[in-house]
PDB file of N, CA and C in Angstrom:
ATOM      1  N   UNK A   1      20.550 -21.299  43.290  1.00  0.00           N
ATOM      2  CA  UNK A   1      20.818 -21.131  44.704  1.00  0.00           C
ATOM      3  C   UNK A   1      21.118 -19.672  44.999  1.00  0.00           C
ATOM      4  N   UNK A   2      20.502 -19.197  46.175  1.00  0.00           N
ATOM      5  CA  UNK A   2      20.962 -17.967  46.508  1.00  0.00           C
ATOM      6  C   UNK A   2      21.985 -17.726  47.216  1.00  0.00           C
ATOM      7  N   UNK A   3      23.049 -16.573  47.176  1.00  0.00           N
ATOM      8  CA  UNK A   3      23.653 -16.631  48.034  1.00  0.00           C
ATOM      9  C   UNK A   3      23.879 -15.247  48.262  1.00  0.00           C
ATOM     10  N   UNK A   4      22.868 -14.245  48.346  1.00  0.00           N
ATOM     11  CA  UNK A   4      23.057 -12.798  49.092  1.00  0.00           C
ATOM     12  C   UNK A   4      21.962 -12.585  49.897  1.00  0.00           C
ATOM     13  N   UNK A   5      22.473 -11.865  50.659  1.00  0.00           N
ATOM     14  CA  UNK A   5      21.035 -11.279  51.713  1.00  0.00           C
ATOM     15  C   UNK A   5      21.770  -9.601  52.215  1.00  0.00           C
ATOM     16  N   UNK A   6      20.572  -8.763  52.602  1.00  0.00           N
ATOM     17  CA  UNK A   6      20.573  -7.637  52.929  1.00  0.00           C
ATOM     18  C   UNK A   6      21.905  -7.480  54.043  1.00  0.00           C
ATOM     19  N   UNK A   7      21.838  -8.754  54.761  1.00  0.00           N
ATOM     20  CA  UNK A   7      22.442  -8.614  55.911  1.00  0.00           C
ATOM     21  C   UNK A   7      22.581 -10.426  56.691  1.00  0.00           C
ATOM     22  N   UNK A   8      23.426 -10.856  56.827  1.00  0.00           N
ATOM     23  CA  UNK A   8      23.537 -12.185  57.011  1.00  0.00           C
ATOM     24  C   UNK A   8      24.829 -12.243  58.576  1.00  0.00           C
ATOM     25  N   UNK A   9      24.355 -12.316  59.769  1.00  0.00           N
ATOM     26  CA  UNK A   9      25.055 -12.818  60.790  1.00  0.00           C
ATOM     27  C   UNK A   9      25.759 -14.298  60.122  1.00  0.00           C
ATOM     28  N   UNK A  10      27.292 -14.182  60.040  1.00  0.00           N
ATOM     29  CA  UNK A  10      27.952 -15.427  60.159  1.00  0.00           C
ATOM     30  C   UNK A  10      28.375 -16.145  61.070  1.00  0.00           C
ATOM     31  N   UNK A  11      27.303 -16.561  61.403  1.00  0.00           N
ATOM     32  CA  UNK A  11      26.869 -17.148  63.372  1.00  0.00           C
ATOM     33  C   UNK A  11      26.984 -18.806  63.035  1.00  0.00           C
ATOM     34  N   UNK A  12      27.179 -19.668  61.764  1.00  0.00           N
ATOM     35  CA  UNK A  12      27.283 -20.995  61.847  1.00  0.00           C
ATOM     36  C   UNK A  12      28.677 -21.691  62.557  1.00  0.00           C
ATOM     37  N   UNK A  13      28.277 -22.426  63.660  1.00  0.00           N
ATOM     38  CA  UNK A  13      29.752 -23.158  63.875  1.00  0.00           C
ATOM     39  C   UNK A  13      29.880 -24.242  62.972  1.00  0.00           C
ATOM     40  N   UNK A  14      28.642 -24.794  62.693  1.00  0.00           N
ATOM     41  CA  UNK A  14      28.955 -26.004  61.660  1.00  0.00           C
ATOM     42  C   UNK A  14      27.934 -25.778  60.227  1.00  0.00           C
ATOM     43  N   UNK A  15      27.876 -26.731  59.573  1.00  0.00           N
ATOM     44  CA  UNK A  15      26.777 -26.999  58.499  1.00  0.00           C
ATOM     45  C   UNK A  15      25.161 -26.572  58.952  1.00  0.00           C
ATOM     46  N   UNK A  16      24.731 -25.510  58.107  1.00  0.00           N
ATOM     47  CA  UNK A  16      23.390 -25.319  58.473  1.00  0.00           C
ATOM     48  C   UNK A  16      22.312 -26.317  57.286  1.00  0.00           C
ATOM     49  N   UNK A  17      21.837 -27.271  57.627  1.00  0.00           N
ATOM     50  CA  UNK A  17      21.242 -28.100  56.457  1.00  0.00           C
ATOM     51  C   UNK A  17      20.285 -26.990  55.285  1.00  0.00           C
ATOM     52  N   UNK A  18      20.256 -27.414  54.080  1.00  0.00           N
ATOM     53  CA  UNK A  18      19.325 -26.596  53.168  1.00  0.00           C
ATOM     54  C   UNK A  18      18.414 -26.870  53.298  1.00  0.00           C
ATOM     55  N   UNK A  19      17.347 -26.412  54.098  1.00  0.00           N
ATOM     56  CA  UNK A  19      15.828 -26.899  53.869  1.00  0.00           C
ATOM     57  C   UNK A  19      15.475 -26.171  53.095  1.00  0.00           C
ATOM     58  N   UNK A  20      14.397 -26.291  52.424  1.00  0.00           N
ATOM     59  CA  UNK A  20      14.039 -25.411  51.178  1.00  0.00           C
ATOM     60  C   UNK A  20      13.746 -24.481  52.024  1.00  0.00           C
ATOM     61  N   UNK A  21      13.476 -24.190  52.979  1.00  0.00           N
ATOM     62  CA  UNK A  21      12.412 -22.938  53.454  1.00  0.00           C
ATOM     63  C   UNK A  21      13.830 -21.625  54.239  1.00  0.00           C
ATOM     64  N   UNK A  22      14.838 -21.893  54.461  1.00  0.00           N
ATOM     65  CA  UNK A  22      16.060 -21.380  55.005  1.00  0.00           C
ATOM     66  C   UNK A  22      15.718 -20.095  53.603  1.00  0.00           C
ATOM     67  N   UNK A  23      16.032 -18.762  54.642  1.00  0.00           N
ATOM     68  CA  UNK A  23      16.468 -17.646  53.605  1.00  0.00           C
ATOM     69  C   UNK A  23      17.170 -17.525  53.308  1.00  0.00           C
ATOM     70  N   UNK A  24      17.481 -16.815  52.025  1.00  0.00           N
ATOM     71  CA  UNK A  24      18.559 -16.098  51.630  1.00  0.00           C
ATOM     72  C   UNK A  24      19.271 -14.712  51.786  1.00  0.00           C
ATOM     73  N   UNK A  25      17.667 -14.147  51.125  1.00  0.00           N
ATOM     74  CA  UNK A  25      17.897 -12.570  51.137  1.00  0.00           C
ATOM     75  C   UNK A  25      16.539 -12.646  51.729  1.00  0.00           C
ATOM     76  N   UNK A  26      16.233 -10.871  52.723  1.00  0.00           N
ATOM     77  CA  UNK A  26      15.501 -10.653  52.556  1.00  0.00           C
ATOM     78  C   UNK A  26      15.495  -8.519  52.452  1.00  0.00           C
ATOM     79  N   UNK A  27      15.100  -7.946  52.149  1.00  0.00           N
ATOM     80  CA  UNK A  27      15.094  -6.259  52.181  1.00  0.00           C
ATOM     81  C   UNK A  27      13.562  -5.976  52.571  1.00  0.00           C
ATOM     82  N   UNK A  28      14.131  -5.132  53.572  1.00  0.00           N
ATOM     83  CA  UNK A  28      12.283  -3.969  53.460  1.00  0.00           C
ATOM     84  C   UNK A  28      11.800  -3.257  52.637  1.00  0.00           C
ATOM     85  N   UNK A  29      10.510  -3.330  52.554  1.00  0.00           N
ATOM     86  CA  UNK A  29      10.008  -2.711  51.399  1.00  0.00           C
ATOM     87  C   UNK A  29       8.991  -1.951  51.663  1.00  0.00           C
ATOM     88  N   UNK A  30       8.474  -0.770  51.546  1.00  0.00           N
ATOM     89  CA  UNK A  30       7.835   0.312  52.101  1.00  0.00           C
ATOM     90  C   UNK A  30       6.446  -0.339  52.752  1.00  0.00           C
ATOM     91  N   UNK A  31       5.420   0.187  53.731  1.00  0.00           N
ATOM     92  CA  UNK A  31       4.184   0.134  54.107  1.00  0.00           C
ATOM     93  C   UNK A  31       4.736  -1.189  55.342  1.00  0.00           C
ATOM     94  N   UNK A  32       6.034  -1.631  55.860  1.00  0.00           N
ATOM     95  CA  UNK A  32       6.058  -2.622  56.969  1.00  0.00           C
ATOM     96  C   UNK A  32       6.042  -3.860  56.042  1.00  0.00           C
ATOM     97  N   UNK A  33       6.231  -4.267  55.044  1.00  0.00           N
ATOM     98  CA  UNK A  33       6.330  -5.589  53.974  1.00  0.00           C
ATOM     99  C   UNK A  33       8.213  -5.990  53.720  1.00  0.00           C
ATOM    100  N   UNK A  34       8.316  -6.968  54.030  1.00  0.00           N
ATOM    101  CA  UNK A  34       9.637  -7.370  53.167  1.00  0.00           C
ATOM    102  C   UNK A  34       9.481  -8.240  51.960  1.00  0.00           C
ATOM    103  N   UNK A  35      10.537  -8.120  51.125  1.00  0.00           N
ATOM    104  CA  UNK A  35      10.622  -9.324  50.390  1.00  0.00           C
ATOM    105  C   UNK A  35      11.668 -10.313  50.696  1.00  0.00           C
ATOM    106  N   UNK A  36      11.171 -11.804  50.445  1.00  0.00           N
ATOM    107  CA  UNK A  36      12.325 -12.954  50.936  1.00  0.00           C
ATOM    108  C   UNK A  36      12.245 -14.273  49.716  1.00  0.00           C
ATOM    109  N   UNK A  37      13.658 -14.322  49.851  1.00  0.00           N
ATOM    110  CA  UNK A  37      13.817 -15.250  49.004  1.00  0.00           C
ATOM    111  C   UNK A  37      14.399 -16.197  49.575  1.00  0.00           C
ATOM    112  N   UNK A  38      13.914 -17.742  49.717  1.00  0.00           N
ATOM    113  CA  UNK A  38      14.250 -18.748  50.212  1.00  0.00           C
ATOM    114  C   UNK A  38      15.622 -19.596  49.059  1.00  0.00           C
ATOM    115  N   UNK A  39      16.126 -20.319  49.345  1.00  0.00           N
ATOM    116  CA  UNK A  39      16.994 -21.216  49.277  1.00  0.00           C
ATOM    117  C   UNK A  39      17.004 -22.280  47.726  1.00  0.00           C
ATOM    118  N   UNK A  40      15.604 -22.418  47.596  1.00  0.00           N
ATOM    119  CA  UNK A  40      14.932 -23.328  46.661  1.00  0.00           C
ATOM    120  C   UNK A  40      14.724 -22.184  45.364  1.00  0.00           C
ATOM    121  N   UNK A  41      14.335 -20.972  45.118  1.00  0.00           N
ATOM    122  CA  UNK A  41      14.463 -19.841  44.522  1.00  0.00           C
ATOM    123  C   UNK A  41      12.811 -19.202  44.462  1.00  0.00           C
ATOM    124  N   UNK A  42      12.242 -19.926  45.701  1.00  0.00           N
ATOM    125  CA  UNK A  42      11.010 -18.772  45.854  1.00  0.00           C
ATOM    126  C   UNK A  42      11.095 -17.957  46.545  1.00  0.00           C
ATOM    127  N   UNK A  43      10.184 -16.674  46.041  1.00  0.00           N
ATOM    128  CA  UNK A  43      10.041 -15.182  46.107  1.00  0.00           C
ATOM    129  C   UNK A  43       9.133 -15.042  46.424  1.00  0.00           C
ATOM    130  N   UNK A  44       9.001 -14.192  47.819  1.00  0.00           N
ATOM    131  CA  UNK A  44       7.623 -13.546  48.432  1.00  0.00           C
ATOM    132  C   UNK A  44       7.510 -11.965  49.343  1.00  0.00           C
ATOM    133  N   UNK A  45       6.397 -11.911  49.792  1.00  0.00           N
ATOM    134  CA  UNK A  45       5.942 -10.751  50.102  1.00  0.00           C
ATOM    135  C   UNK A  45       5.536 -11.134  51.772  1.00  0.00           C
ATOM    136  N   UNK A  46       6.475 -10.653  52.915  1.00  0.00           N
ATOM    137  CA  UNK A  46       5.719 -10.749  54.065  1.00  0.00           C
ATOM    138  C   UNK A  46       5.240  -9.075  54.401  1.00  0.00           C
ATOM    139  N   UNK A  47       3.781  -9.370  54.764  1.00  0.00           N
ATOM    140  CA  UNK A  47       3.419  -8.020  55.038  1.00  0.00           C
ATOM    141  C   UNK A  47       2.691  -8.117  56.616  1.00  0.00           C
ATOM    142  N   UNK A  48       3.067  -6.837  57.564  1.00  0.00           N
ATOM    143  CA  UNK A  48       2.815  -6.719  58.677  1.00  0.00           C
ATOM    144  C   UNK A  48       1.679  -5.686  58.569  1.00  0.00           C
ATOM    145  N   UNK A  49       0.730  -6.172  59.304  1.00  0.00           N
ATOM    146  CA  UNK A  49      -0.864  -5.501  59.677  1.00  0.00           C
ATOM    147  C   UNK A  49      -0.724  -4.645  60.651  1.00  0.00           C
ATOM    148  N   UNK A  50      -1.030  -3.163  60.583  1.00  0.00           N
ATOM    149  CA  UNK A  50      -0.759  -1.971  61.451  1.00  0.00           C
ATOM    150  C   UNK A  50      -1.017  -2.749  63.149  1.00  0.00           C
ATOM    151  N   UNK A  51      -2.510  -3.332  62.831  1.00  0.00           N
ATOM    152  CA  UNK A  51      -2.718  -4.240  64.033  1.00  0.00           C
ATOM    153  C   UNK A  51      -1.871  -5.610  64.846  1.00  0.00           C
ATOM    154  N   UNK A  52      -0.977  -5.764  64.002  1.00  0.00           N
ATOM    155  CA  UNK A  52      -0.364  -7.098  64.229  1.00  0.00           C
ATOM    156  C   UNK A  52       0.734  -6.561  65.085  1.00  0.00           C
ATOM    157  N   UNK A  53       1.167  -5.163  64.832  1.00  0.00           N
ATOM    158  CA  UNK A  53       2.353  -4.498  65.322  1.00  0.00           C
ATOM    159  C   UNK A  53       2.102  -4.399  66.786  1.00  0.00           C
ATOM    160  N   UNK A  54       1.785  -5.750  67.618  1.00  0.00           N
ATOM    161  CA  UNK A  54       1.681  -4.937  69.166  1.00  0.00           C
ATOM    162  C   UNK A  54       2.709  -6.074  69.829  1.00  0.00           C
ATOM    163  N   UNK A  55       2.787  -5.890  71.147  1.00  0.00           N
ATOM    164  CA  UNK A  55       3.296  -7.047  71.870  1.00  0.00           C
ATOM    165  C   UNK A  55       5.167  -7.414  71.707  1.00  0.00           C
ATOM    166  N   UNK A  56       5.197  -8.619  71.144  1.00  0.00           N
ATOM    167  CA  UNK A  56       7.028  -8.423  71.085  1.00  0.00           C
ATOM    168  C   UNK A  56       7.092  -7.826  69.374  1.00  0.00           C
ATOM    169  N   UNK A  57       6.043  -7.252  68.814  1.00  0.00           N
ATOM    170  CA  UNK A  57       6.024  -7.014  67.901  1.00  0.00           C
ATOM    171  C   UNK A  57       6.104  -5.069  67.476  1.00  0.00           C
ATOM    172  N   UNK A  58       5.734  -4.834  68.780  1.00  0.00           N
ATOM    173  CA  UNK A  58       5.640  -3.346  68.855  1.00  0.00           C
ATOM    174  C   UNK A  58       6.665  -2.556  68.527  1.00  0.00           C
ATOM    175  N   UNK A  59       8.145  -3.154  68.621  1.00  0.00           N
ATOM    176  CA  UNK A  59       9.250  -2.137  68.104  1.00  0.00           C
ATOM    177  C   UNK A  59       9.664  -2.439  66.671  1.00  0.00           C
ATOM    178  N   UNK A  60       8.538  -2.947  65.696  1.00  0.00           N
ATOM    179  CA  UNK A  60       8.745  -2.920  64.597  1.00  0.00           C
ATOM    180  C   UNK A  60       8.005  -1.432  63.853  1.00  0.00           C
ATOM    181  N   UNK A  61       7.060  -0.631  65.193  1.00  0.00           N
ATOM    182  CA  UNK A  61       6.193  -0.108  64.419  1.00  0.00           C
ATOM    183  C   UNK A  61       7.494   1.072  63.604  1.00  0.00           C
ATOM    184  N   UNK A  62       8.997   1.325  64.462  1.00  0.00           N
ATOM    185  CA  UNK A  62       9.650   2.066  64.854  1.00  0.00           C
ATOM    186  C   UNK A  62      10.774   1.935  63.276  1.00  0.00           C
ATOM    187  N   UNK A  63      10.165   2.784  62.349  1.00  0.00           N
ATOM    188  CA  UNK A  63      10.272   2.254  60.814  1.00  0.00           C
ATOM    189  C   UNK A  63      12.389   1.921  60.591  1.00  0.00           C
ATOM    190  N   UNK A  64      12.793   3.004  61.579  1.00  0.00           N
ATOM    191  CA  UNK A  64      14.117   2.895  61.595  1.00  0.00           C
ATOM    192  C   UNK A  64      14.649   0.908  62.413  1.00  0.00           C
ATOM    193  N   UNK A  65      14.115   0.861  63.189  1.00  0.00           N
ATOM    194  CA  UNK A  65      14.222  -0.685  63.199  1.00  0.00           C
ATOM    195  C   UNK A  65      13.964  -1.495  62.540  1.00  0.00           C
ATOM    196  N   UNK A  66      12.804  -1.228  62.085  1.00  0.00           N
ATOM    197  CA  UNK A  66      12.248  -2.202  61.153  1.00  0.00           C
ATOM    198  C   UNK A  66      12.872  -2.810  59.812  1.00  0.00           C
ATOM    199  N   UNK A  67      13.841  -1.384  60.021  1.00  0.00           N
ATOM    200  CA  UNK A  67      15.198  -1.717  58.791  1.00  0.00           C
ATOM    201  C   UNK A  67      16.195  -2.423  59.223  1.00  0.00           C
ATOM    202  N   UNK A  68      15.926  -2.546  60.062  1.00  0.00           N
ATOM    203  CA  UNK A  68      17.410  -3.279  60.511  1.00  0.00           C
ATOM    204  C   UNK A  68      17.541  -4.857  60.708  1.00  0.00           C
ATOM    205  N   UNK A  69      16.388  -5.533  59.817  1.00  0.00           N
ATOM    206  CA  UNK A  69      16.248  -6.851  59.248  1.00  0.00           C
ATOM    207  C   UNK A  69      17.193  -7.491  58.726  1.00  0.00           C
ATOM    208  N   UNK A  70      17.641  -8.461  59.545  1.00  0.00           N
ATOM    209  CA  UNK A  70      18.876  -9.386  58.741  1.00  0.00           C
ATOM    210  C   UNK A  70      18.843 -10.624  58.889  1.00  0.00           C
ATOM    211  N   UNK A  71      19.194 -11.389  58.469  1.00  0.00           N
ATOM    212  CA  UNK A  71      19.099 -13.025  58.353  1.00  0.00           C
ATOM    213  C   UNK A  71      20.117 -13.790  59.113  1.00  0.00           C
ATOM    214  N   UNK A  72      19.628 -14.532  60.530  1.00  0.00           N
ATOM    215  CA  UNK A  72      20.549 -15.302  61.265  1.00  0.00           C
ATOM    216  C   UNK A  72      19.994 -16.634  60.992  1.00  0.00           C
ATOM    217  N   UNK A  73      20.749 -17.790  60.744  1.00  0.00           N
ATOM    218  CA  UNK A  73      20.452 -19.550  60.321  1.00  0.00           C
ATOM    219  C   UNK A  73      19.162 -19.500  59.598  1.00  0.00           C
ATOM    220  N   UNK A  74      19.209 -18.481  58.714  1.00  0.00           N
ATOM    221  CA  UNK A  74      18.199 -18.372  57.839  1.00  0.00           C
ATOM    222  C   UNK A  74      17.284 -18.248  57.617  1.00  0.00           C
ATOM    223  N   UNK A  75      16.754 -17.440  59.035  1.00  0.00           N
ATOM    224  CA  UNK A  75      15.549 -16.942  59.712  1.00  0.00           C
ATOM    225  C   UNK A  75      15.717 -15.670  59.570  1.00  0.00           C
ATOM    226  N   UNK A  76      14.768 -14.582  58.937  1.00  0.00           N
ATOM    227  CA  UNK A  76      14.374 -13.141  59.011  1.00  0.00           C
ATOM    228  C   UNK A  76      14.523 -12.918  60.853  1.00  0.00           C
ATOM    229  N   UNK A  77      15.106 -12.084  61.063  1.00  0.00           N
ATOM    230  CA  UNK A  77      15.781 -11.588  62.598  1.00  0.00           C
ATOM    231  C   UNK A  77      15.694  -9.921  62.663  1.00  0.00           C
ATOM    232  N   UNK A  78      15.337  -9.314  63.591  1.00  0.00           N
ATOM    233  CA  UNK A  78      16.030  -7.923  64.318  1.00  0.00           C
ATOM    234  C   UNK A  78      16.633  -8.201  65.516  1.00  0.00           C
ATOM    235  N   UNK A  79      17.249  -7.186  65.954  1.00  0.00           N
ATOM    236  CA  UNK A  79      17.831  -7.025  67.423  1.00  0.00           C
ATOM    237  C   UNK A  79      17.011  -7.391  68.437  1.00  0.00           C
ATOM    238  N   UNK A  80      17.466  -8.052  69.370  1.00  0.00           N
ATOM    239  CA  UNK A  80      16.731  -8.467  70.345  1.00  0.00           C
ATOM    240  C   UNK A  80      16.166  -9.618  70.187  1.00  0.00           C
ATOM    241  N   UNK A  81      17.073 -10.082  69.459  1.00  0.00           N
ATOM    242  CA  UNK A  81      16.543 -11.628  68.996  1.00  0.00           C
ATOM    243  C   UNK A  81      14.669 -11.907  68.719  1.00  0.00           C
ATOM    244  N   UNK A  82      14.048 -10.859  67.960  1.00  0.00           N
ATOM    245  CA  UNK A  82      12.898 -10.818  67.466  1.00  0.00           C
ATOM    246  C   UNK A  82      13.010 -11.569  65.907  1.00  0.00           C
ATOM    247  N   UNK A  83      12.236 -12.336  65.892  1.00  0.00           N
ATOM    248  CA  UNK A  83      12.611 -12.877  64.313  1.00  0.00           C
ATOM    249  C   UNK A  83      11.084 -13.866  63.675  1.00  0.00           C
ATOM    250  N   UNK A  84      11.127 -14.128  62.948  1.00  0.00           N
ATOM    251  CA  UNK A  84       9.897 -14.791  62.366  1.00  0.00           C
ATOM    252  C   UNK A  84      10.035 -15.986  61.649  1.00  0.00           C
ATOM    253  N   UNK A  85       9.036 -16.993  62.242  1.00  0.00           N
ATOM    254  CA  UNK A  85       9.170 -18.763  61.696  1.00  0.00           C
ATOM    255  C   UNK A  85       9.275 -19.081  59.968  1.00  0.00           C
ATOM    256  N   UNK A  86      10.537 -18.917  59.541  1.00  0.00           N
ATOM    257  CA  UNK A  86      10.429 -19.197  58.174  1.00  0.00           C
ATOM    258  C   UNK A  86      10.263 -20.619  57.512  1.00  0.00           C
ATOM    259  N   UNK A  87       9.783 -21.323  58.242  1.00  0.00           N
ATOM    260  CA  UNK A  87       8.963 -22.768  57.696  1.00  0.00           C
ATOM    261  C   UNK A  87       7.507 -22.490  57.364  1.00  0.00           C
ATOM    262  N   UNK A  88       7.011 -21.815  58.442  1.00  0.00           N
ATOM    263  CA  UNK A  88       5.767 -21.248  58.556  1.00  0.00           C
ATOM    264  C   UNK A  88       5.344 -20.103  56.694  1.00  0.00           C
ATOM    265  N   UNK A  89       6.253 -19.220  57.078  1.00  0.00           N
ATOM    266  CA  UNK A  89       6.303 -17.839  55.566  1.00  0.00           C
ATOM    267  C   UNK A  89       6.255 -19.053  54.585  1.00  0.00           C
ATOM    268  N   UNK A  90       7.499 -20.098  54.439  1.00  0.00           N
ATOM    269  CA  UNK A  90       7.559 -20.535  53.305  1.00  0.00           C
ATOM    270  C   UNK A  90       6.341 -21.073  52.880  1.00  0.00           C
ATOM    271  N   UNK A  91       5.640 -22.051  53.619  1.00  0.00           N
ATOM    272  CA  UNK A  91       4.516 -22.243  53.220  1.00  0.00           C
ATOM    273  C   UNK A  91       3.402 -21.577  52.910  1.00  0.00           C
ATOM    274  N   UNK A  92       2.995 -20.339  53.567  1.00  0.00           N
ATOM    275  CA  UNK A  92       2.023 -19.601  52.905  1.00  0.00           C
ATOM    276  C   UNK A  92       2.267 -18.975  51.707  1.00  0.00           C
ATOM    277  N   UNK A  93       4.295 -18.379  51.829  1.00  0.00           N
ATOM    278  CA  UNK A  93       4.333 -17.454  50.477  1.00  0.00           C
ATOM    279  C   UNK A  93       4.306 -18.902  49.084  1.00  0.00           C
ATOM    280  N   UNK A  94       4.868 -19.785  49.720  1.00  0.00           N
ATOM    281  CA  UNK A  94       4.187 -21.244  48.544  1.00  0.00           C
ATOM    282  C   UNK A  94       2.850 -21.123  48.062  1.00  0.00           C
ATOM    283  N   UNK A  95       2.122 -20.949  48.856  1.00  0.00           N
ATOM    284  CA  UNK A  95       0.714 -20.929  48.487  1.00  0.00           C
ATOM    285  C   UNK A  95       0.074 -20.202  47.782  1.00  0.00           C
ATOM    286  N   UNK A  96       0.745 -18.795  48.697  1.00  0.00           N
ATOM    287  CA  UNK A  96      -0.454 -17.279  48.275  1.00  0.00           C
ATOM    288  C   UNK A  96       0.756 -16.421  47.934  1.00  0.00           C
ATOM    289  N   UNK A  97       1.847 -16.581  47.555  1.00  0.00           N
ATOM    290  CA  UNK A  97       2.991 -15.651  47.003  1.00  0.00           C
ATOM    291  C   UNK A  97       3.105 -14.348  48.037  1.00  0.00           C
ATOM    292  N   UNK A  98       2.540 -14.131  49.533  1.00  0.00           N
ATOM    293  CA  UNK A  98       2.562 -13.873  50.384  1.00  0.00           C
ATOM    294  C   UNK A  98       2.627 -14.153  51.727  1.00  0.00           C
ATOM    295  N   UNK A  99       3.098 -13.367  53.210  1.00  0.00           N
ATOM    296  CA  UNK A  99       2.397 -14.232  54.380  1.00  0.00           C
ATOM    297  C   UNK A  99       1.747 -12.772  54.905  1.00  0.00           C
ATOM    298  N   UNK A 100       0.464 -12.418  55.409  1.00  0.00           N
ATOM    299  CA  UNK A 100       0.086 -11.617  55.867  1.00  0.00           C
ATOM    300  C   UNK A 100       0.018 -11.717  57.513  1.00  0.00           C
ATOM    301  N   UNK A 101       0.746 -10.968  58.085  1.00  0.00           N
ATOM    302  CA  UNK A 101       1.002 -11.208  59.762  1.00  0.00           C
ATOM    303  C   UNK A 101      -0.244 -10.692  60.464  1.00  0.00           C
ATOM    304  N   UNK A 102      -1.195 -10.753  60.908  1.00  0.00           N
ATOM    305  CA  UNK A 102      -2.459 -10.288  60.930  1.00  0.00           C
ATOM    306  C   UNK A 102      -2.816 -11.202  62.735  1.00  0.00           C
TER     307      UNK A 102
END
């Protein structure tokens, strides 16, 4: 079981259930990629496509934000309540030991 992350809001009022797919940790890792480790003890690679960076996605291009990735109810999060479906990651990085945001 994991129990560190880069950065973890302690935002639970009650029990957050373990689904396997809930993060743990996740850190940035150069070129717009993080790594995340889910709950169950898989390890992956989400990587963001220069192109993917538009829309509510555009203030990630902004590398100093992009650091500022932290884990709220066990969802990868930035400010502004921007964050990404980690049921969704888990299953591809299950698959392809990656999720490519494209």
């Amino acid at each position: 079981m994991c129990k560190e992350s880069i950065s973890e809001k302690n935002t639970s009022i009650g029990v957050i259930p373990q689904v396997p797919w809930r993060i743990c940790k996740v850190y940035p890792m150069p070129d717009y990629c993080l790594h995340v480790r889910f709950v169950d003890g898989l390890e992956g690679i989400v990587k963001f496509l220069p192109e993917h960076l538009t829309g509510i996605f555009v203030a990630l291009k902004d590398r100093v934000f992009f650091e500022k990735v932290y884990l709220e109810y066990g969802a990868v999060t930035w400010p502004g309540e921007l964050d990404l479906a980690p049921d969704a990651m888990y299953e591809e990085i299950k698959k392809n030991g990656e999720w490519v945001l494209a």
